[in-house]
PDB file of N, CA and C in Angstrom:
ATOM      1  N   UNK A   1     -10.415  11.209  24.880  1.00  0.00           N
ATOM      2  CA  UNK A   1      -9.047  10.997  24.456  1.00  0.00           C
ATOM      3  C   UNK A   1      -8.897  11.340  22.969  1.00  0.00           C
ATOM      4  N   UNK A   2      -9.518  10.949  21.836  1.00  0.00           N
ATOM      5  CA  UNK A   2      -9.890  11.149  20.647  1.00  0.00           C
ATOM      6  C   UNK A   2      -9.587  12.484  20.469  1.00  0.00           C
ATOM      7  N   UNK A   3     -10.668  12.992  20.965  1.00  0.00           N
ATOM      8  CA  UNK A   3     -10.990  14.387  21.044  1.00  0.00           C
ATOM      9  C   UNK A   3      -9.688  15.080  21.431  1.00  0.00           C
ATOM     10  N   UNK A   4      -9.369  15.020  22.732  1.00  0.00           N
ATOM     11  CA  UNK A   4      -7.611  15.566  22.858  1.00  0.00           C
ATOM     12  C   UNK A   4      -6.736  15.346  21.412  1.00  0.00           C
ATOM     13  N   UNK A   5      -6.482  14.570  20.705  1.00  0.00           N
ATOM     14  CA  UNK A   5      -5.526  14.544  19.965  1.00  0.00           C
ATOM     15  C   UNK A   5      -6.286  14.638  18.813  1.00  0.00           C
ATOM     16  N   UNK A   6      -7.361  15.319  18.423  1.00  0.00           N
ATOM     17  CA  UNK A   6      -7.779  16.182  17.053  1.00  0.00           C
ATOM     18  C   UNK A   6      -7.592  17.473  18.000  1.00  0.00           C
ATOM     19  N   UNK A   7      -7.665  17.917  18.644  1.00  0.00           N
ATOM     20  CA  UNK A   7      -7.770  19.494  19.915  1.00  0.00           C
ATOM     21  C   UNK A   7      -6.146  19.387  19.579  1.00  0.00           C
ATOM     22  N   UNK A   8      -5.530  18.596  19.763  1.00  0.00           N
ATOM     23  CA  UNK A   8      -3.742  19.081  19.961  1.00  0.00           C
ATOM     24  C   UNK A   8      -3.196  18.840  18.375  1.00  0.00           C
ATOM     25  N   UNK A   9      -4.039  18.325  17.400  1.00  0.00           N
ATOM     26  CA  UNK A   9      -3.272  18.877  15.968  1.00  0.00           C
ATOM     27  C   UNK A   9      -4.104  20.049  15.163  1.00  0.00           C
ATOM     28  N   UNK A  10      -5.311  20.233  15.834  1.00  0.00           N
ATOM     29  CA  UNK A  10      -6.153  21.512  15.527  1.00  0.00           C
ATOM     30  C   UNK A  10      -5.027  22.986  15.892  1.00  0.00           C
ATOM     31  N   UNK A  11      -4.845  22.746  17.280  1.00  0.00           N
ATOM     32  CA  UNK A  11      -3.727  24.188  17.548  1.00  0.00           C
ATOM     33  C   UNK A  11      -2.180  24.148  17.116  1.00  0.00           C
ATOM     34  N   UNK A  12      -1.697  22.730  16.973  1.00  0.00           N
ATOM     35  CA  UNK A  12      -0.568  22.689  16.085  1.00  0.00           C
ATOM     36  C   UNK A  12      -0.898  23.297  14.913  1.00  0.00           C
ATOM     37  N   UNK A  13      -1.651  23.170  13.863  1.00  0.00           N
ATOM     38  CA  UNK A  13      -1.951  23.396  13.137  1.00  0.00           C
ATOM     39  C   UNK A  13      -2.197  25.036  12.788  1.00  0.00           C
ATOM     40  N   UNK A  14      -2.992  25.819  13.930  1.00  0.00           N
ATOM     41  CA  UNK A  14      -2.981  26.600  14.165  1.00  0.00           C
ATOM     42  C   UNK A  14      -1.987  28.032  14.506  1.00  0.00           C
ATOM     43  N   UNK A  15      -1.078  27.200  15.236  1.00  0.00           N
ATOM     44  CA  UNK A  15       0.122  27.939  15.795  1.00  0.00           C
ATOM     45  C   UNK A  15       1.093  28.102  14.877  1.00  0.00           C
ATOM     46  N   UNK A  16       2.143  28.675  14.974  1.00  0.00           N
ATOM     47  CA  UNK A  16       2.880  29.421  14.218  1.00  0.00           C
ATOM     48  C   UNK A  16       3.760  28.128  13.668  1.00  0.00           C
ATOM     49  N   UNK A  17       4.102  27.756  12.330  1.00  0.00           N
ATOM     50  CA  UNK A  17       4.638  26.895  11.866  1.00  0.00           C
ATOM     51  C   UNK A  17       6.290  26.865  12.471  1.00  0.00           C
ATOM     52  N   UNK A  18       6.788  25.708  12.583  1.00  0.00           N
ATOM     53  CA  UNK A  18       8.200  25.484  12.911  1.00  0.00           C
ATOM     54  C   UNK A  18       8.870  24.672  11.928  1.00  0.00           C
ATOM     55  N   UNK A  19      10.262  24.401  12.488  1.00  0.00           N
ATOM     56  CA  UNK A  19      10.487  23.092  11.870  1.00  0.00           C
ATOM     57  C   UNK A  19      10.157  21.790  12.197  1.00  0.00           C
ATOM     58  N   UNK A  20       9.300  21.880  13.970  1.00  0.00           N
ATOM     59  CA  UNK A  20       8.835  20.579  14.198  1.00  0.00           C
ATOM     60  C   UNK A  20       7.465  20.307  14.239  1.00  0.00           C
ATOM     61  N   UNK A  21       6.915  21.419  13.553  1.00  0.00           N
ATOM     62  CA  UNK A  21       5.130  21.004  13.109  1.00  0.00           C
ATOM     63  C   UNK A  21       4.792  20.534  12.451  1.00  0.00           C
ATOM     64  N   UNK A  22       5.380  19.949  11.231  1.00  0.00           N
ATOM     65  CA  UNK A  22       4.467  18.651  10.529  1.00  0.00           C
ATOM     66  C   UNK A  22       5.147  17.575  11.221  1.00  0.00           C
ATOM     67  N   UNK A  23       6.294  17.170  12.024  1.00  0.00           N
ATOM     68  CA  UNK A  23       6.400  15.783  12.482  1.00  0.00           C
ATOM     69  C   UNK A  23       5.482  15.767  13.792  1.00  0.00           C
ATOM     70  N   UNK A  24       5.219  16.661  14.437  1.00  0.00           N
ATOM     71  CA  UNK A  24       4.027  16.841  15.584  1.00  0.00           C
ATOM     72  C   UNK A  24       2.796  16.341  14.777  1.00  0.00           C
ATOM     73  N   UNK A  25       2.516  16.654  14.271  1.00  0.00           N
ATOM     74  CA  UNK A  25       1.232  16.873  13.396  1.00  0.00           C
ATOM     75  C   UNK A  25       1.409  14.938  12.923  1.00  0.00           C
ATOM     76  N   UNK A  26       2.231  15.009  12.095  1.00  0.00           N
ATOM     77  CA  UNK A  26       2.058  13.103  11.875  1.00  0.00           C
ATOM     78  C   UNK A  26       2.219  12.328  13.021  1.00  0.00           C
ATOM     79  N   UNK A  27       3.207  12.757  13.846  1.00  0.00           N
ATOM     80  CA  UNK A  27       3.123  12.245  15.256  1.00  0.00           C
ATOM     81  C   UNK A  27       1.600  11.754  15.679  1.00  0.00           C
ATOM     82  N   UNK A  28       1.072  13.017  15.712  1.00  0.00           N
ATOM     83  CA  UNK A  28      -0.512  13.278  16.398  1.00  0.00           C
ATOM     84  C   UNK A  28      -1.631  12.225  15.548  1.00  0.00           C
ATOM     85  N   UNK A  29      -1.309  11.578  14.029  1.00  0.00           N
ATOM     86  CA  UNK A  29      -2.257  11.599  13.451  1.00  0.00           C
ATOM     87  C   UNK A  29      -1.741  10.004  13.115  1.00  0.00           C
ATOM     88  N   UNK A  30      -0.449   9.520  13.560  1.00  0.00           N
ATOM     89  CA  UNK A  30      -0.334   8.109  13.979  1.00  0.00           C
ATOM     90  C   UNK A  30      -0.599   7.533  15.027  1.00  0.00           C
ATOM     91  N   UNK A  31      -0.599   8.195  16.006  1.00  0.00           N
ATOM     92  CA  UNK A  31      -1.366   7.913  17.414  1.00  0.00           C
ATOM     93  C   UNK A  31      -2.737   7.679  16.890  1.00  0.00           C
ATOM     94  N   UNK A  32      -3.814   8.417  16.271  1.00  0.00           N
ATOM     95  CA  UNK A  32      -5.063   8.372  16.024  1.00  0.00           C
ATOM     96  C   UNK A  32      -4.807   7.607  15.601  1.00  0.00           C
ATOM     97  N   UNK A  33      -4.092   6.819  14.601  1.00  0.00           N
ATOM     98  CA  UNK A  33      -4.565   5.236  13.754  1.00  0.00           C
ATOM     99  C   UNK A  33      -4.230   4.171  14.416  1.00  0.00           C
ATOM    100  N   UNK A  34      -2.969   4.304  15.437  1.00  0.00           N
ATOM    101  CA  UNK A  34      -3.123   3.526  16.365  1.00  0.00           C
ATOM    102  C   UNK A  34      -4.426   2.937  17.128  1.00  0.00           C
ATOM    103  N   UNK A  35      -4.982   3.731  17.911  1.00  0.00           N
ATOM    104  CA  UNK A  35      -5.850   3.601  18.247  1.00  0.00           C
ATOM    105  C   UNK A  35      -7.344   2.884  17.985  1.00  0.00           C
ATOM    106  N   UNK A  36      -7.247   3.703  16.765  1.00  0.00           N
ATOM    107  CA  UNK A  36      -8.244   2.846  15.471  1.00  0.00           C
ATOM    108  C   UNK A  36      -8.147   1.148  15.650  1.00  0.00           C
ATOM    109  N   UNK A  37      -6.687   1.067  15.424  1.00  0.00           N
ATOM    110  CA  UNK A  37      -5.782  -0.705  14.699  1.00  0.00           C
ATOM    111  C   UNK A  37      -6.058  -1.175  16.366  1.00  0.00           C
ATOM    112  N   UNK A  38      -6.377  -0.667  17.205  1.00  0.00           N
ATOM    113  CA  UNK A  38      -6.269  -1.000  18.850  1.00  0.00           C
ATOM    114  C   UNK A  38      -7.844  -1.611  19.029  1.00  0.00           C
ATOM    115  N   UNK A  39      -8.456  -0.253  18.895  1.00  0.00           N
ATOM    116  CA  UNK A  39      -9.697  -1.052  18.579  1.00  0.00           C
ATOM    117  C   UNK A  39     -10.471  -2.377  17.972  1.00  0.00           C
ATOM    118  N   UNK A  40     -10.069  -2.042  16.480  1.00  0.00           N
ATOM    119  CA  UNK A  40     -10.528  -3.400  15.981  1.00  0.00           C
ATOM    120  C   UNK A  40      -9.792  -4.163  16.327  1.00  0.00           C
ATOM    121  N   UNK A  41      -8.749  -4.470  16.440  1.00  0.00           N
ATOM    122  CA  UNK A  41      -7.764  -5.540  17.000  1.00  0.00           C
ATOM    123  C   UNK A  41      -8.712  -6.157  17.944  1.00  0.00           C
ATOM    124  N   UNK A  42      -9.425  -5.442  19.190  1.00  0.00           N
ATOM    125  CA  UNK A  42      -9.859  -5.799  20.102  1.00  0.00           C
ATOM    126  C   UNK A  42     -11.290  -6.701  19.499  1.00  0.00           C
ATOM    127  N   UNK A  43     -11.955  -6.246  18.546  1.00  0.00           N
ATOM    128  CA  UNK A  43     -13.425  -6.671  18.554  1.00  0.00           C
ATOM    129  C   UNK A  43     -12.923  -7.722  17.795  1.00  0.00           C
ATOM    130  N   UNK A  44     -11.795  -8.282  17.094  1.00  0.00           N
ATOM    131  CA  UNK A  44     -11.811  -9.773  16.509  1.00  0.00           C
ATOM    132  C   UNK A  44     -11.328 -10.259  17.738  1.00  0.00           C
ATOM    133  N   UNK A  45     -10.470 -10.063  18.497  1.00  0.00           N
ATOM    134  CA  UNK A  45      -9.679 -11.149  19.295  1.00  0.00           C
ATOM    135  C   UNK A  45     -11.564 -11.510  20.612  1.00  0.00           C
ATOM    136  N   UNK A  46     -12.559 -10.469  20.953  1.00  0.00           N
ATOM    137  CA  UNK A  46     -13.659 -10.287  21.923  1.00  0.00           C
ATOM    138  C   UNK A  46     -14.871 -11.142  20.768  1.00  0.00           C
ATOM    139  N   UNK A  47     -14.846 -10.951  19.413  1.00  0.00           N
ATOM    140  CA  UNK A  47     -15.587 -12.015  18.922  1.00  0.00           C
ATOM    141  C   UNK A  47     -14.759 -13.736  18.908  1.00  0.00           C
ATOM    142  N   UNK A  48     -13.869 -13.567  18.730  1.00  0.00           N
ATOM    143  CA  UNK A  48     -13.410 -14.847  18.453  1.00  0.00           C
ATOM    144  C   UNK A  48     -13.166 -16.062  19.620  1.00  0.00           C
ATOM    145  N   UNK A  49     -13.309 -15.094  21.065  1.00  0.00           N
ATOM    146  CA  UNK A  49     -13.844 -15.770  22.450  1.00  0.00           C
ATOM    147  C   UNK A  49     -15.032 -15.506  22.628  1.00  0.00           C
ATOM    148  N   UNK A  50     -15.965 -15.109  22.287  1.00  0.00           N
ATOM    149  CA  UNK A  50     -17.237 -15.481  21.991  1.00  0.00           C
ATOM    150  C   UNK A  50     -17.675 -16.633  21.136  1.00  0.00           C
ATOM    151  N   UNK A  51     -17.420 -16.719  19.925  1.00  0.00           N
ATOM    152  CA  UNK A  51     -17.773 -17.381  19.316  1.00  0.00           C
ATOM    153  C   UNK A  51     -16.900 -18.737  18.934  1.00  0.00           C
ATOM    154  N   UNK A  52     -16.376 -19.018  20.301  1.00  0.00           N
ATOM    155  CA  UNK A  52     -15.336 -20.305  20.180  1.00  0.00           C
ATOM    156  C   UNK A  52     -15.884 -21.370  20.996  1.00  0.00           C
ATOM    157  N   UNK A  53     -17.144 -21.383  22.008  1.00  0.00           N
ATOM    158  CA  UNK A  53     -18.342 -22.036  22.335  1.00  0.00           C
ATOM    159  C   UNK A  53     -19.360 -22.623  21.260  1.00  0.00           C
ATOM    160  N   UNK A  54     -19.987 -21.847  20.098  1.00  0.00           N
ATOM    161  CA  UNK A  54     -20.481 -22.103  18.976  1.00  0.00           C
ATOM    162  C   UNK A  54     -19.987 -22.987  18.285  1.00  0.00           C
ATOM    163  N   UNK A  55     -18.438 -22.590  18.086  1.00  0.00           N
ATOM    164  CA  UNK A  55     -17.206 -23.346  16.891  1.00  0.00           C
ATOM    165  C   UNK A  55     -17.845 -25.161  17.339  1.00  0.00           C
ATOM    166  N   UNK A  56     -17.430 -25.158  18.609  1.00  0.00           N
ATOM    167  CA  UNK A  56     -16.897 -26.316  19.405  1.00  0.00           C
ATOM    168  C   UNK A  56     -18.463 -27.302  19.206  1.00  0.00           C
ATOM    169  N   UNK A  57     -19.506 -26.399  19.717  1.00  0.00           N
ATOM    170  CA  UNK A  57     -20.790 -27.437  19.609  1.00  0.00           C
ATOM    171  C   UNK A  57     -20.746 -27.937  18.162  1.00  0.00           C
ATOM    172  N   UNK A  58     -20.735 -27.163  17.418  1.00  0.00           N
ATOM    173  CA  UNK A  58     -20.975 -27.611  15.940  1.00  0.00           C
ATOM    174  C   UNK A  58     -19.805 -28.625  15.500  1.00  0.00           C
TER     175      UNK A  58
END
């Protein structure tokens, strides 16, 4: 998936400029940070039910 959306602002990039290729292009490259903020989002909320057994003994 990653890979698709560096591949689809690589040939935006590539292709003949318009008037809607840099909002494609930021389009493309807010999705990627999405993703990013999706991720970690996930590994605090997947540590913090992990480690809410620990909290509790102590």
């Amino acid at each position: 998936m990653i890979e698709g959306i560096f591949n689809s602002i690589e040939r935006e990039y590539q292709s003949a400029i318009d008037g809607f290729s840099r909002d494609v292009m930021i389009t493309q490259i807010e999705l990627l940070l999405r993703y990013g903020s999706r991720f970690y989002a996930r590994q605090f909320t997947t540590r913090k039910v992990a480690n809410d057994e620990l909290l509790i003994r102590m």
